[in-house]
Protein backbone atom coordinates (compact mmCIF):
# COMPACT_ATOMS: atom_id res chain seq x y z
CA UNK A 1 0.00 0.00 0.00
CA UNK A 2 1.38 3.64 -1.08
CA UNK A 3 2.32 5.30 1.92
CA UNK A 4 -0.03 7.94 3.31
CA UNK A 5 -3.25 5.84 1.38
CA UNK A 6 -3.34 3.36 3.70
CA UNK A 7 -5.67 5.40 6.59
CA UNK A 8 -7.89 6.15 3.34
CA UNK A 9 -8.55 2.72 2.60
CA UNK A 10 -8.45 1.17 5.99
CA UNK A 11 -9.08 2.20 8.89
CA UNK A 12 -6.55 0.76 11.22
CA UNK A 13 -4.22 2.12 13.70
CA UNK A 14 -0.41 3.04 13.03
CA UNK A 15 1.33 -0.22 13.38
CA UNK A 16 -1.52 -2.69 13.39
CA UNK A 17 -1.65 -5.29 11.50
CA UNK A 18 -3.78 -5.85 8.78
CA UNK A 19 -4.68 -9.11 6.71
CA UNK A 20 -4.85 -7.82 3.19
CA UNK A 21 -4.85 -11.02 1.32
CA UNK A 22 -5.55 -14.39 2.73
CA UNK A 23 -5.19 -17.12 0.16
CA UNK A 24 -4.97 -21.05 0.73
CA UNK A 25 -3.68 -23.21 -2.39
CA UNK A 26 -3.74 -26.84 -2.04
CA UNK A 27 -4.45 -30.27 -3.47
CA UNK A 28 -5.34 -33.90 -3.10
CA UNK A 29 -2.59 -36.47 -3.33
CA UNK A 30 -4.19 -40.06 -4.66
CA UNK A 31 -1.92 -42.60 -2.99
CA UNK A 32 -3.89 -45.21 -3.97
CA UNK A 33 -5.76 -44.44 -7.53
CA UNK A 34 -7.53 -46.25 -10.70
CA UNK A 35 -5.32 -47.22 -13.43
CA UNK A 36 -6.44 -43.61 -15.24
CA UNK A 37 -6.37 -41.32 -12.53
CA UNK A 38 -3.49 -39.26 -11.96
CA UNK A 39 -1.09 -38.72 -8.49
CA UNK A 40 -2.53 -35.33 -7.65
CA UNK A 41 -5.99 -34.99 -8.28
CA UNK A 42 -7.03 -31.32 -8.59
CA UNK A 43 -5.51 -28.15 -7.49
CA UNK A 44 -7.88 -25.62 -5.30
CA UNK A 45 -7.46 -22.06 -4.47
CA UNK A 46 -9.62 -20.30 -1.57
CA UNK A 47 -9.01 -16.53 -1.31
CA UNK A 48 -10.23 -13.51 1.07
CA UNK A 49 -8.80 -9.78 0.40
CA UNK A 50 -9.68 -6.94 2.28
CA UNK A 51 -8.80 -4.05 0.34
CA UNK A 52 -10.52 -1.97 3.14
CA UNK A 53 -12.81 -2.26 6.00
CA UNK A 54 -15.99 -1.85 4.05
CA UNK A 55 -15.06 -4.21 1.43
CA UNK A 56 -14.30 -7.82 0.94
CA UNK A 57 -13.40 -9.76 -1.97
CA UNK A 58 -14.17 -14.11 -1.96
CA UNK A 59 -12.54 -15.92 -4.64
CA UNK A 60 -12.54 -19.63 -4.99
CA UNK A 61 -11.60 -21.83 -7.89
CA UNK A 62 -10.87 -25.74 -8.73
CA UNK A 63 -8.49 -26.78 -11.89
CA UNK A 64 -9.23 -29.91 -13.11
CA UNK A 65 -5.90 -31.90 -13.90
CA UNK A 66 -7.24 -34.90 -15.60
CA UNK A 67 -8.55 -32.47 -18.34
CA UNK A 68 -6.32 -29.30 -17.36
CA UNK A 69 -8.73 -26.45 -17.56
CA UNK A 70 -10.29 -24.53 -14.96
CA UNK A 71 -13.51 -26.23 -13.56
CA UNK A 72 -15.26 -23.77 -11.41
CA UNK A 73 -14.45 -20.14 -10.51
CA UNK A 74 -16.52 -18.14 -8.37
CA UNK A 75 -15.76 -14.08 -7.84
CA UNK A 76 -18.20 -12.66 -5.05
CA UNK A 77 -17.45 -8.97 -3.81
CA UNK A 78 -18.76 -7.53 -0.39
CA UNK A 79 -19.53 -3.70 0.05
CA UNK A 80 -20.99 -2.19 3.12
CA UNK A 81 -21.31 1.01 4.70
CA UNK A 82 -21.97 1.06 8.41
CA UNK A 83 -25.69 -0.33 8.96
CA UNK A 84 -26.88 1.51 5.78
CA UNK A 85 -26.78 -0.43 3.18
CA UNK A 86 -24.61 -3.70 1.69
CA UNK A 87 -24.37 -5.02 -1.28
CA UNK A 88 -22.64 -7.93 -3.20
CA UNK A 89 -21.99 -8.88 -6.73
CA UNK A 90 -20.68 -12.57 -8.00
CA UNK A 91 -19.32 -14.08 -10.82
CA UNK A 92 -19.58 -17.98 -11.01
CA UNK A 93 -18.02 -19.65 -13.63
CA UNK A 94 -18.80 -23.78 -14.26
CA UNK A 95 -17.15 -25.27 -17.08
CA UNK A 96 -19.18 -28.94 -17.00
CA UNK A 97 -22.46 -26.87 -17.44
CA UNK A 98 -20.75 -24.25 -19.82
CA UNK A 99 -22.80 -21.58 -16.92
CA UNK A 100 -21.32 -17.91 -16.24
CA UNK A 101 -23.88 -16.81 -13.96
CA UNK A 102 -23.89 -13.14 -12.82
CA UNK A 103 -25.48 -12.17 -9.28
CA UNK A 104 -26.36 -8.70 -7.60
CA UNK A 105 -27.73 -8.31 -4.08
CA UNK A 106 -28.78 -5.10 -2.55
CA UNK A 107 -29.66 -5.03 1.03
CA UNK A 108 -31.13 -1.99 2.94
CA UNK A 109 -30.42 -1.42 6.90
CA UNK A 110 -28.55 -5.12 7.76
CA UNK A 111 -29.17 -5.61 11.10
CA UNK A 112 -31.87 -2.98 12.01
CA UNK A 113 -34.98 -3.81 12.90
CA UNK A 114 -36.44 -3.85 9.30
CA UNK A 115 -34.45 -5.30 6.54
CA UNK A 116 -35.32 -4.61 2.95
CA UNK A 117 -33.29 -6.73 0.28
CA UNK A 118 -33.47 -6.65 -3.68
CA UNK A 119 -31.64 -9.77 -5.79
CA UNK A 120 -31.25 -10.39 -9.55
CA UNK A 121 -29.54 -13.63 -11.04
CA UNK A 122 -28.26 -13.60 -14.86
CA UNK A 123 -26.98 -16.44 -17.31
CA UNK A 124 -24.58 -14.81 -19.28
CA UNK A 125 -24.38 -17.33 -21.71
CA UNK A 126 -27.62 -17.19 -23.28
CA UNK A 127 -28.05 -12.89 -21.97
CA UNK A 128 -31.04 -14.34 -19.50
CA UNK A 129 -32.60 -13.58 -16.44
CA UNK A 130 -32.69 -16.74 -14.44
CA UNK A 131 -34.71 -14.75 -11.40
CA UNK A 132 -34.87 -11.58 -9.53
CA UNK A 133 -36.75 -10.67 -6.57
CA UNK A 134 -36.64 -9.64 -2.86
CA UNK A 135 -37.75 -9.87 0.75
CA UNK A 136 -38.36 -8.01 3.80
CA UNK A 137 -37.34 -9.08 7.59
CA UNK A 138 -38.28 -7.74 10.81
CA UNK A 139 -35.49 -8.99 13.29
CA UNK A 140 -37.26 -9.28 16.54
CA UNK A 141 -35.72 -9.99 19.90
CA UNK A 142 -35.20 -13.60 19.47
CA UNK A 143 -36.69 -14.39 16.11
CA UNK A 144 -36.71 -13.27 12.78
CA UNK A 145 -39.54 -13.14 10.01
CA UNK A 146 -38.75 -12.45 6.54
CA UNK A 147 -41.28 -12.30 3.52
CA UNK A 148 -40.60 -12.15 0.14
CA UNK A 149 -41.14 -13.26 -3.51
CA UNK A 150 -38.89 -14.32 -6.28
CA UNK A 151 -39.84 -14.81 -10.25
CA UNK A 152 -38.38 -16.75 -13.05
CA UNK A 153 -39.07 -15.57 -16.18
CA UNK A 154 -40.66 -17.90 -19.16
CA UNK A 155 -37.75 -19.60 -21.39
CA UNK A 156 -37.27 -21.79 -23.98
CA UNK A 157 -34.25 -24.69 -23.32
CA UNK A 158 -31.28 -25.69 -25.71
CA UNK A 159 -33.10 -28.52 -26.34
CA UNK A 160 -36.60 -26.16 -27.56
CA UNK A 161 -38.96 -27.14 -24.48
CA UNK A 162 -40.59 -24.02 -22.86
CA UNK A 163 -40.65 -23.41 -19.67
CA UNK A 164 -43.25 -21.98 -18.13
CA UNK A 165 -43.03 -17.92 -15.84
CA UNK A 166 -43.14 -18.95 -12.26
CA UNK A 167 -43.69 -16.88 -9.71
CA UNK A 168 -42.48 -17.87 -5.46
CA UNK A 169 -43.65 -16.56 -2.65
CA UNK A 170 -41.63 -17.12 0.68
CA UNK A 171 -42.50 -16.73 4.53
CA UNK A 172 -39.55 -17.66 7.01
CA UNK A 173 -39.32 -17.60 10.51
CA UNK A 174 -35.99 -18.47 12.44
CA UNK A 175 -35.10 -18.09 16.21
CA UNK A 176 -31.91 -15.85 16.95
CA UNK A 177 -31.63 -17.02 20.91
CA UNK A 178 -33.57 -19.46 23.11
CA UNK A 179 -34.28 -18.89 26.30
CA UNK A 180 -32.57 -20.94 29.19
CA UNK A 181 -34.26 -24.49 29.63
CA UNK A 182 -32.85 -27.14 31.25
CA UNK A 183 -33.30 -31.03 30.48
CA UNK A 184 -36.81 -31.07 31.82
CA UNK A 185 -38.16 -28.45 30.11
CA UNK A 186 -38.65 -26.10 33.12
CA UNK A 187 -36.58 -22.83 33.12
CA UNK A 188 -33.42 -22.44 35.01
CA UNK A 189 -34.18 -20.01 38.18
């Protein structure tokens, strides 16, 4: 980081330290493998980076050495300010099911008592909307109820069969905390 930018992008003390990148490569070693399969089966990547506090970037990724290409890649970035607002955009790349999906999320006052959220999925491949839709949540006290609907649009498959609009509707309800019961179902004093 250029000197003097740093307390612009992050907001840490002089001297602190500060996990910028975060990456884990590995693979799987086949001791004991098929007559076709090879020693090291694929090679993996996990990343985090933190470019600042109100920003995160996933990345995650799989190369496929028995046909050495890249299998799956998946970009997601992370933006939030305070309690105001978050949102997230992802890239996921599958190269079995030839998909390059695109994803946005917009979420109003995470946390607060009223949550407001607005999401929108995309096929690049074929320039698609796969769905888009949204919820709100109240978070009480110790649970949380969320309502929303989603739609998927009316398409027509690679192999010509249509497929019809379809519309979901969703009510959740979750606890956050339970209270203190012992074994027998009576409260602790």
């Amino acid at each position: 980081i250029v000197p003097g930018v740093r307390n612009k992008l992050q907001t840490r003390r002089e001297g602190e330290a500060y996990d910028f990148v975060d990456v884990n490569l590995y693979t799987v070693l086949l001791l004991e493998r098929e007559k076709d399969q090879k020693f090291i089966n694929n090679f993996y990547m996990d990343a985090l980076i933190k470019p600042m506090d109100a920003m995160e970037v996933r990345v995650d990724a799989m190369y496929d050495t028995t046909k050495s290409q890249l299998a799956t890649f998946n970009l997601r970035t992370i933006y939030s300010r305070t309690n105001m607002w978050q949102s997230a955009f992802e890239f996921r790349y599958n190269n079995d099911s030839e998909s390059r999906l695109l994803v946005a999320d917009v979420t109003l006052f995470p946390g607060w008592a009223w949550t407001l959220n607005g999401y929108g999925r995309m096929e690049l491949n074929d320039s698609r909307l796969e769905e888009a839709g949204g919820y709100l949540q109240r978070n009480l006290d110790c649970m949380v109820v969320r309502t929303g609907f989603g739609i998927i649009p009316a398409y027509e498959q690679s192999n010509g069969t249509e497929v019809q609009q379809e519309w979901r509707i969703l009510l959740e309800l979750w606890l956050t905390a339970f209270p203190e019961i012992a074994i027998s179902g009576r409260h602790k004093n």
